[in-house]
Protein backbone atom coordinates (compact mmCIF):
# COMPACT_ATOMS: atom_id res chain seq x y z
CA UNK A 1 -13.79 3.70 26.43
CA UNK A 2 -14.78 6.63 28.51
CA UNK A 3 -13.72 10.82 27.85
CA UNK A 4 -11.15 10.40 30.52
CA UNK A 5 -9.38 7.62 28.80
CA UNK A 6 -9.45 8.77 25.60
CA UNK A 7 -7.96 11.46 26.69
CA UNK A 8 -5.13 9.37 28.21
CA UNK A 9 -4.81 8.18 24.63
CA UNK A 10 -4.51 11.39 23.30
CA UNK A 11 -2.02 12.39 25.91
CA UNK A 12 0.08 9.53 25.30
CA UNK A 13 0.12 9.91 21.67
CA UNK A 14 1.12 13.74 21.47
CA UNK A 15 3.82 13.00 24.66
CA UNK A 16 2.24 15.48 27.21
CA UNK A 17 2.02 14.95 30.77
CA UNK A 18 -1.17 13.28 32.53
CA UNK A 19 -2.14 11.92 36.22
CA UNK A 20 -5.30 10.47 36.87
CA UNK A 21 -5.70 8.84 40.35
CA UNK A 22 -8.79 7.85 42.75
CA UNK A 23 -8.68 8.35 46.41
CA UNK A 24 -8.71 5.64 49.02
CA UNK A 25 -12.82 4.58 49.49
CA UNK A 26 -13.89 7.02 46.28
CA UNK A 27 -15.83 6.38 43.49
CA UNK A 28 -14.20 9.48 41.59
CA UNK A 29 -11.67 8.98 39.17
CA UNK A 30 -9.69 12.35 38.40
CA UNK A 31 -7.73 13.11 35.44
CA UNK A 32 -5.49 16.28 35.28
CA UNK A 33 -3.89 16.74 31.46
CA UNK A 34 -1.41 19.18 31.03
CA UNK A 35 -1.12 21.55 28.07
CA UNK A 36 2.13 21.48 27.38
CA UNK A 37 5.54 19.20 27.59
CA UNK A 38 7.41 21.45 30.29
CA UNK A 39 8.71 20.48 33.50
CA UNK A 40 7.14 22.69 36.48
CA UNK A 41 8.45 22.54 39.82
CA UNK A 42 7.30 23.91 43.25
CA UNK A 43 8.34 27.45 44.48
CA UNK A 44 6.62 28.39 47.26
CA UNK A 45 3.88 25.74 47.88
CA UNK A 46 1.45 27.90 47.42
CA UNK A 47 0.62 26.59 43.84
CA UNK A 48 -2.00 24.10 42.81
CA UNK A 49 -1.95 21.17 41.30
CA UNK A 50 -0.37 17.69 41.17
CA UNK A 51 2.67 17.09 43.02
CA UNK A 52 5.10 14.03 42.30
CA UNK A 53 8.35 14.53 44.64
CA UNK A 54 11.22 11.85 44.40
CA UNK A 55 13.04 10.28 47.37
CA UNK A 56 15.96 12.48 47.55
CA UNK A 57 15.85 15.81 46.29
CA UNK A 58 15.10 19.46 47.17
CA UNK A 59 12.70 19.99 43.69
CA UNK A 60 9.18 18.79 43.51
CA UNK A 61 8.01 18.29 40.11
CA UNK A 62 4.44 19.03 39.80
CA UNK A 63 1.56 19.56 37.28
CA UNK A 64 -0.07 22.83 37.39
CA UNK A 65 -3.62 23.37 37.24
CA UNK A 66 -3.20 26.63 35.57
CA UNK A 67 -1.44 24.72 32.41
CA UNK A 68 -4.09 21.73 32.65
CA UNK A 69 -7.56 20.23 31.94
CA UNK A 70 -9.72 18.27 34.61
CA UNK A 71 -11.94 15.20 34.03
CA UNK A 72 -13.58 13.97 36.79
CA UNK A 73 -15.52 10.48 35.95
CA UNK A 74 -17.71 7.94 38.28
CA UNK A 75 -15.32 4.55 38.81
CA UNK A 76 -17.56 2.14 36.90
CA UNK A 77 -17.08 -1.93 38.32
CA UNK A 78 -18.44 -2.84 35.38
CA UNK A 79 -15.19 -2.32 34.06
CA UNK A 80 -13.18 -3.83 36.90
CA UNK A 81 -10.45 -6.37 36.10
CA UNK A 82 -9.34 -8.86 39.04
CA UNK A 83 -5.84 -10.48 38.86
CA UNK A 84 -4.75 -13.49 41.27
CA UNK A 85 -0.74 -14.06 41.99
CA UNK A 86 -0.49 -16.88 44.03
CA UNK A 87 3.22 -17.50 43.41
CA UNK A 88 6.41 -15.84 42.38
CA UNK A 89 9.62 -17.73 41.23
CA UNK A 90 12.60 -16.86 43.61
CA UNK A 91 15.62 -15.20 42.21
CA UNK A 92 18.53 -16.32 44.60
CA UNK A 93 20.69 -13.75 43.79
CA UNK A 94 18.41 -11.15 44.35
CA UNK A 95 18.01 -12.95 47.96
CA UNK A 96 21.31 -12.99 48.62
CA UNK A 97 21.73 -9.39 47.47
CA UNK A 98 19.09 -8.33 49.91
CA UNK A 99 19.46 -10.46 52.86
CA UNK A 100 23.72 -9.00 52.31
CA UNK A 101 22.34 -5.56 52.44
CA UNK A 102 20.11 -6.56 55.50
CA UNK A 103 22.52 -7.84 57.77
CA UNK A 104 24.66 -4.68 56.84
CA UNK A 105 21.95 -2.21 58.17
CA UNK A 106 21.26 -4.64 61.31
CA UNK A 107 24.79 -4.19 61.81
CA UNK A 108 24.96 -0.79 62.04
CA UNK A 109 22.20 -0.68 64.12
CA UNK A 110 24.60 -2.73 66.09
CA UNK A 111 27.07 0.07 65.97
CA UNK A 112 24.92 2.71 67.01
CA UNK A 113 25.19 4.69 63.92
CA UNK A 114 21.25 4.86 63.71
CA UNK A 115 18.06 3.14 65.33
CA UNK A 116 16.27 1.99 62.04
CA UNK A 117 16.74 2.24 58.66
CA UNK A 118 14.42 1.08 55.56
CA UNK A 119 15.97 -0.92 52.87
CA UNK A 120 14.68 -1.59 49.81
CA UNK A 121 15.10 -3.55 46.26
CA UNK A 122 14.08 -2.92 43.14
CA UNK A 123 12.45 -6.08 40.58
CA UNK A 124 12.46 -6.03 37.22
CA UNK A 125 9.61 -7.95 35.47
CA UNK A 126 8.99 -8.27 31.73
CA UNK A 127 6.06 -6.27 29.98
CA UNK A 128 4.69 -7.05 26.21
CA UNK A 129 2.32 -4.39 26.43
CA UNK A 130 1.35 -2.22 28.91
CA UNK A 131 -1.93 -0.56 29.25
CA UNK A 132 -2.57 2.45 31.12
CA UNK A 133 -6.69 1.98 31.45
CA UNK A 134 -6.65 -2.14 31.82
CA UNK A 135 -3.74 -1.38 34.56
CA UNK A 136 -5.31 1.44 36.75
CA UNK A 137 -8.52 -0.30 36.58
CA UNK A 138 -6.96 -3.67 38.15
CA UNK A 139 -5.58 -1.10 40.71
CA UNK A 140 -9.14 0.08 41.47
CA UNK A 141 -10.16 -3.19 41.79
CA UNK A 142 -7.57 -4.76 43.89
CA UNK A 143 -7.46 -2.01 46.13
CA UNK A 144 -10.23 -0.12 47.35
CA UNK A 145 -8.92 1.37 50.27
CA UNK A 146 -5.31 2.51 49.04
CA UNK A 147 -5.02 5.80 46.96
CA UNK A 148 -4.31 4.46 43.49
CA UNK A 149 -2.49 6.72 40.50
CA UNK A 150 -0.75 6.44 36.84
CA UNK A 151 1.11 9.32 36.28
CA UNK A 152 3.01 10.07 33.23
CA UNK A 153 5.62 13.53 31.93
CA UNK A 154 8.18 12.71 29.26
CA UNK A 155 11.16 13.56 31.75
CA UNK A 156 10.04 11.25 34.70
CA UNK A 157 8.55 8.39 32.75
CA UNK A 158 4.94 6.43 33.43
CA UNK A 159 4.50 5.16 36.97
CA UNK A 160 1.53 3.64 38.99
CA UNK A 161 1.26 2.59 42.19
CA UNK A 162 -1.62 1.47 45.45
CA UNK A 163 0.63 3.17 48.18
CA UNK A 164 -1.43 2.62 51.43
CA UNK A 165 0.02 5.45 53.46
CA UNK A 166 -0.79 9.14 53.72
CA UNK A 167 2.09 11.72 54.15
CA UNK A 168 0.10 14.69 54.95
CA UNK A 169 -3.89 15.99 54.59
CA UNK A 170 -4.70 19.45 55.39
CA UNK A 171 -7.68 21.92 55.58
CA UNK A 172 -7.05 25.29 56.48
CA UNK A 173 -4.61 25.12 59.29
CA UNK A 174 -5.50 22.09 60.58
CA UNK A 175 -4.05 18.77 59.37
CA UNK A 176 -3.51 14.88 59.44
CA UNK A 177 -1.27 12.35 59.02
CA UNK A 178 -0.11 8.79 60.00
CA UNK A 179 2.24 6.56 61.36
CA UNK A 180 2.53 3.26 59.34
CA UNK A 181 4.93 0.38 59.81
CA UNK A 182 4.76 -3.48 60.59
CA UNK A 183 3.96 -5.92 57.83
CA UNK A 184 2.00 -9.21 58.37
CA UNK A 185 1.07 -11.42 55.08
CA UNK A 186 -3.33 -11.49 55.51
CA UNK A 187 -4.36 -15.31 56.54
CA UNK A 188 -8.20 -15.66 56.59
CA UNK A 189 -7.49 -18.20 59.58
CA UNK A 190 -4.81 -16.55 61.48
CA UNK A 191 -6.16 -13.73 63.97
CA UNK A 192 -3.47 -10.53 63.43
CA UNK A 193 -0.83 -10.48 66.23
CA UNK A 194 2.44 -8.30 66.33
CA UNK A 195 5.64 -8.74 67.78
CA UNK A 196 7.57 -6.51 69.90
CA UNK A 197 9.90 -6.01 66.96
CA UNK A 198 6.36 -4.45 64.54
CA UNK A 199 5.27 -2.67 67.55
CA UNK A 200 9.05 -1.33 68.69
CA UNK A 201 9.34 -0.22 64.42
CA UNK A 202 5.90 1.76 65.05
CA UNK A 203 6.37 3.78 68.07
CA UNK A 204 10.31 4.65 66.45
CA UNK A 205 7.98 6.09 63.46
CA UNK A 206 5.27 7.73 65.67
CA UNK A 207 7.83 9.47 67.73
CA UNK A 208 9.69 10.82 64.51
CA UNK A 209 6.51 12.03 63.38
CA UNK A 210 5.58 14.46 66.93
CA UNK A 211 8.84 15.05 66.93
CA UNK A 212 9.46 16.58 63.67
CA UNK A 213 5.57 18.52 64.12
CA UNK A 214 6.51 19.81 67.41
CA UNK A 215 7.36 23.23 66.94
CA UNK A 216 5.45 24.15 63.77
CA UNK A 217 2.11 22.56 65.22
CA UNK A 218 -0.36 23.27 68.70
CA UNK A 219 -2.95 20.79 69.59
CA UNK A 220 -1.57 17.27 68.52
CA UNK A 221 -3.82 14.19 69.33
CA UNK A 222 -2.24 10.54 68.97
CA UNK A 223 -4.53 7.86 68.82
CA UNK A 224 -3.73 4.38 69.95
CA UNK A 225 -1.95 2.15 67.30
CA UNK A 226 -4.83 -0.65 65.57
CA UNK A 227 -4.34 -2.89 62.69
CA UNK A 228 -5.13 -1.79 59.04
CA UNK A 229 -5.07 -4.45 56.20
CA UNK A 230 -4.05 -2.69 52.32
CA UNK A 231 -4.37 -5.61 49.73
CA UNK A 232 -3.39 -9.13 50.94
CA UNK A 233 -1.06 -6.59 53.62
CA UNK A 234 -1.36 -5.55 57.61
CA UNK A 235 0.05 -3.12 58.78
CA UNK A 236 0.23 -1.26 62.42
CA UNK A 237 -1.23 2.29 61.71
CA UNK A 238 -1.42 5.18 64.67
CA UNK A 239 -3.73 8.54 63.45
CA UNK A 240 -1.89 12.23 64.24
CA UNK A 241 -3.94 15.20 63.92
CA UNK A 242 -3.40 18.74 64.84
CA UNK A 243 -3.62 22.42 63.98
CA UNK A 244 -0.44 24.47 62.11
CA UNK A 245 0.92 28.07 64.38
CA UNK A 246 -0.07 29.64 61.05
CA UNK A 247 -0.56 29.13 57.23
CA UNK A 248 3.15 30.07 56.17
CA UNK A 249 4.32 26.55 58.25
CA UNK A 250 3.14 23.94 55.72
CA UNK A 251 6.12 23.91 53.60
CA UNK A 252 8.33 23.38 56.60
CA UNK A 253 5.98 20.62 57.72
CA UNK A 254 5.92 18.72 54.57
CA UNK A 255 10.00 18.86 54.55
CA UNK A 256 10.10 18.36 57.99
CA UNK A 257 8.14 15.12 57.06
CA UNK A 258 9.83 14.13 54.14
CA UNK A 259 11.29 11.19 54.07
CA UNK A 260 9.54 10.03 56.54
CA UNK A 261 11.04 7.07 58.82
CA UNK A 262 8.30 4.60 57.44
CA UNK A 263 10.96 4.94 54.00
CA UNK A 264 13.68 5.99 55.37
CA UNK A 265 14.91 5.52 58.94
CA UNK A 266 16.07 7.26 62.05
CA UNK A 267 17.45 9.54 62.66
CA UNK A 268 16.67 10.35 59.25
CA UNK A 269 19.79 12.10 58.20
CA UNK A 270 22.30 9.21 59.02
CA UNK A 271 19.94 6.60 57.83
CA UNK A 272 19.30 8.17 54.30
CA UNK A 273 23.18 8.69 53.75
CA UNK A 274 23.90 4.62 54.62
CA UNK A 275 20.54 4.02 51.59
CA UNK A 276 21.81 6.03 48.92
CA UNK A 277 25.53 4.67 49.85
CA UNK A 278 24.48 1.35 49.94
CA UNK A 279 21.93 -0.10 47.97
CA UNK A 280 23.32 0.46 44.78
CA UNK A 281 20.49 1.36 42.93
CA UNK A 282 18.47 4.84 42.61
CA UNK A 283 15.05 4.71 44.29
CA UNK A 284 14.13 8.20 42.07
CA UNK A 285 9.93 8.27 42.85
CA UNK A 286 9.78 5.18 45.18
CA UNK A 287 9.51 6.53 48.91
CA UNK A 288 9.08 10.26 47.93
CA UNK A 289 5.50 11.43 47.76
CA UNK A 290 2.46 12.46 45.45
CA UNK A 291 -0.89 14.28 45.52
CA UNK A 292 -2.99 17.08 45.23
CA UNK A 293 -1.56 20.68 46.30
CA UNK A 294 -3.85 23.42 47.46
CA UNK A 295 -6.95 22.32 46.04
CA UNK A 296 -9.63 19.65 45.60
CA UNK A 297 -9.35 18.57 41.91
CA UNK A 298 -13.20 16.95 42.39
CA UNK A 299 -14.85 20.17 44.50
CA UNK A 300 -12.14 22.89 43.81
CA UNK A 301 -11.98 24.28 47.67
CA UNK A 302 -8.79 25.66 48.21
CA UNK A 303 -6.79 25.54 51.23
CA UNK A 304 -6.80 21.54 50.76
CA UNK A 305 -3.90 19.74 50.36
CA UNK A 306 -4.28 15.51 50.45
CA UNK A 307 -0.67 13.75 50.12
CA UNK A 308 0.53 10.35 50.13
CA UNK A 309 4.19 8.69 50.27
CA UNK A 310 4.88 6.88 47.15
CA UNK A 311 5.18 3.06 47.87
CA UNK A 312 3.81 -0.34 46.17
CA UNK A 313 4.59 1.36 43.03
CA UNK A 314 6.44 0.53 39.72
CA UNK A 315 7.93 2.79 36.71
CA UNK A 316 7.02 1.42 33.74
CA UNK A 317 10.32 1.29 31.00
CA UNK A 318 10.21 -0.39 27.55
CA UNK A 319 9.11 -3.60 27.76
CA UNK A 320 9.30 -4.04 31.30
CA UNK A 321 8.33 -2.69 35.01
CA UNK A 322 10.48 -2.07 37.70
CA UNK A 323 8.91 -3.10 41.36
CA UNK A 324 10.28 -0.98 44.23
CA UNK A 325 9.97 -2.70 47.65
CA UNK A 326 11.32 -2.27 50.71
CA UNK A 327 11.18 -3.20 54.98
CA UNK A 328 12.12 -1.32 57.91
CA UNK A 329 15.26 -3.07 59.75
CA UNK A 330 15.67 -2.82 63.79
CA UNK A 331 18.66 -4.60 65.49
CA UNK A 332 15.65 -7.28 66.27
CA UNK A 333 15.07 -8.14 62.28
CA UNK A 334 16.57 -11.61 60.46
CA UNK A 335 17.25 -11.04 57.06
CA UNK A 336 15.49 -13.63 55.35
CA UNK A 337 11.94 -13.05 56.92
CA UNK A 338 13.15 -9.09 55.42
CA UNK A 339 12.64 -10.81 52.06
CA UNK A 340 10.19 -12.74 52.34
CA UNK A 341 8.33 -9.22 53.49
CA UNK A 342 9.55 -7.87 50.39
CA UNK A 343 8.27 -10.61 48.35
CA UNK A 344 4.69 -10.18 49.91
CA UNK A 345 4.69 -6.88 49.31
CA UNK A 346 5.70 -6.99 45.65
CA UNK A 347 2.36 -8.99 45.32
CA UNK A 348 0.88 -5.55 44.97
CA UNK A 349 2.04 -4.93 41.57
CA UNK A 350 2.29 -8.43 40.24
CA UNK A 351 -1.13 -8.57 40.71
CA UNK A 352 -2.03 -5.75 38.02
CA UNK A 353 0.98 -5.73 35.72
């Protein structure tokens, strides 16, 4: 067992707070270890550290570097551990639950009270014993290319997730971030085509995106949409870049952001009231977002901010994990392909837990 996970251990055992995570395409893993059991939360976003930010809320809970220790290690593959899934068991009434709350949303859509909306579920799966360093390492393993994390703080709980899309990346004033949406199950002998339906979902989140940037950015380049695969997933996935009006605008971009339509749904406002009215269940960390604020916990430059939106991720409770999964819903969706999406997507965790 290496420093960093010992550390973990020692963490765990004396109930403080932790996150270690690994970038998409790194071979860094980063712990930061806080020194103490309180609960920090952002002021101004000016502070550094680790932020964790639920769904729906105005506080961001965050580790401070100021109260905390940093490992930095090399990812060894030595210690990799692969899991297969190939099947799940169905749970009809979770089905019928979804597909229910499905054809609600597509009915609204209907209505005109918004033009897409994001529903999810949440899965409960049974867990003898969970293991923080066998667990992150399958998520290293598994998925190379998605930004990978355990985090842990006695008031939140332990979570973990692969979440394959960024929410924001800055460096000085200028900054990135994507649009992500579509979902097509990988086939090694099936070439990756999209529907009008995928590509109708992705220019709704694009546009939300520019729109929301607008007047807090100057210079913002689109690229064209192209297909990105995360795990056994594709997805449709359209690069933004551009440069803040000044240094003060951040916080107002990352709200402005936040949910974004990928999670929640458009226009945001309307669409987030009809979730948290109707799917009966709180999403807490699921669809809010997570990473480093203000500095690079591997070189230490400041000014550099890398976040990502918390999805294909599970809290971990005694003796069992809860999956959070979800699919965005257009007027054009049928409610039992919206499961089945959900199902393929929950193969992320079921693959490491």
């Amino acid at each position: 067992m290496t420093d960093l996970f010992l550390k973990i251990k020692t963490q765990q055992e004396q109930n403080l707070p932790y996150v270690i995570f690994c970038k998409p395409n790194s071979d860094k893993i980063v712990g930061l270890f806080q020194r103490n059991d309180h609960l920090y939360f952002l002021e101004n976003f000016e502070e550094k550290g680790f932020v964790f930010a639920p769904f729906d809320a105005n506080d961001f809970p965050f580790i401070p570097l100021e109260y905390s220790d940093v490992f930095v290690e090399n990812v060894n593959s030595k210690d990799f551990f692969v899991s297969n899934v190939t099947s799940v068991s169905e749970n009809l009434e979770a089905k019928n639950d979804f597909e229910n709350l499905v054809t609600k949303g597509i009915h609204a859509i209907k209505n005109n009270q918004f033009q897409k909306v994001v529903l999810s579920r949440k899965e409960e799966i049974l867990v003898t014993d969970f293991d923080a360093e066998i667990t992150f390492k399958r998520l290293l393993s598994n998925y190379p290319t998605a930004f990978k994390y355990c985090f842990f703080h006695p008031k939140i709980g332990t979570w973990l997730g692969a979440t394959p899309e960024q929410l924001l990346q800055t460096k000085g004033n200028a900054l990135k971030t994507v649009a992500l949406a579509g979902t097509q199950l990988h086939n090694e002998n099936k070439k990756v085509v999209w529907q009008e339906k995928e590509k109708n979902e992705q220019q709704l989140v694009t546009d939300f995106i520019v729109n929301g940037l607008e007047d807090l950015v100057k210079e913002i380049i689109i690229s064209s949409p192209y297909s990105v695969k995360a795990g056994n997933i594709w997805h449709i996935k359209t690069d933004i870049s551009a440069t803040a009006k000044n240094k003060n605008a951040f916080q107002k971009i990352i709200k402005a952001l936040h949910p974004t339509s990928a999670v929640c749904g458009l226009p945001k406002d309307v669409a987030k009231a009809f979730i948290l009215e109707n799917e009966n269940y709180e999403r807490e960390y699921y669809a809010g977002f997570l990473g480093e604020m203000n500095i690079d916990l591997i070189t230490f430059k400041l000014q550099k901010t890398d976040l990502f939106v918390n999805l294909r991720c599970m809290k971990i409770e005694e003796k069992k994990a809860n999956l959070y999964i979800g699919c965005g819903i257009t007027e054009d969706s049928i409610p039992e392909n919206e499961y089945i999406e959900t199902i393929n997507k929950s193969m992320t965790m079921k693959k490491v837990i």
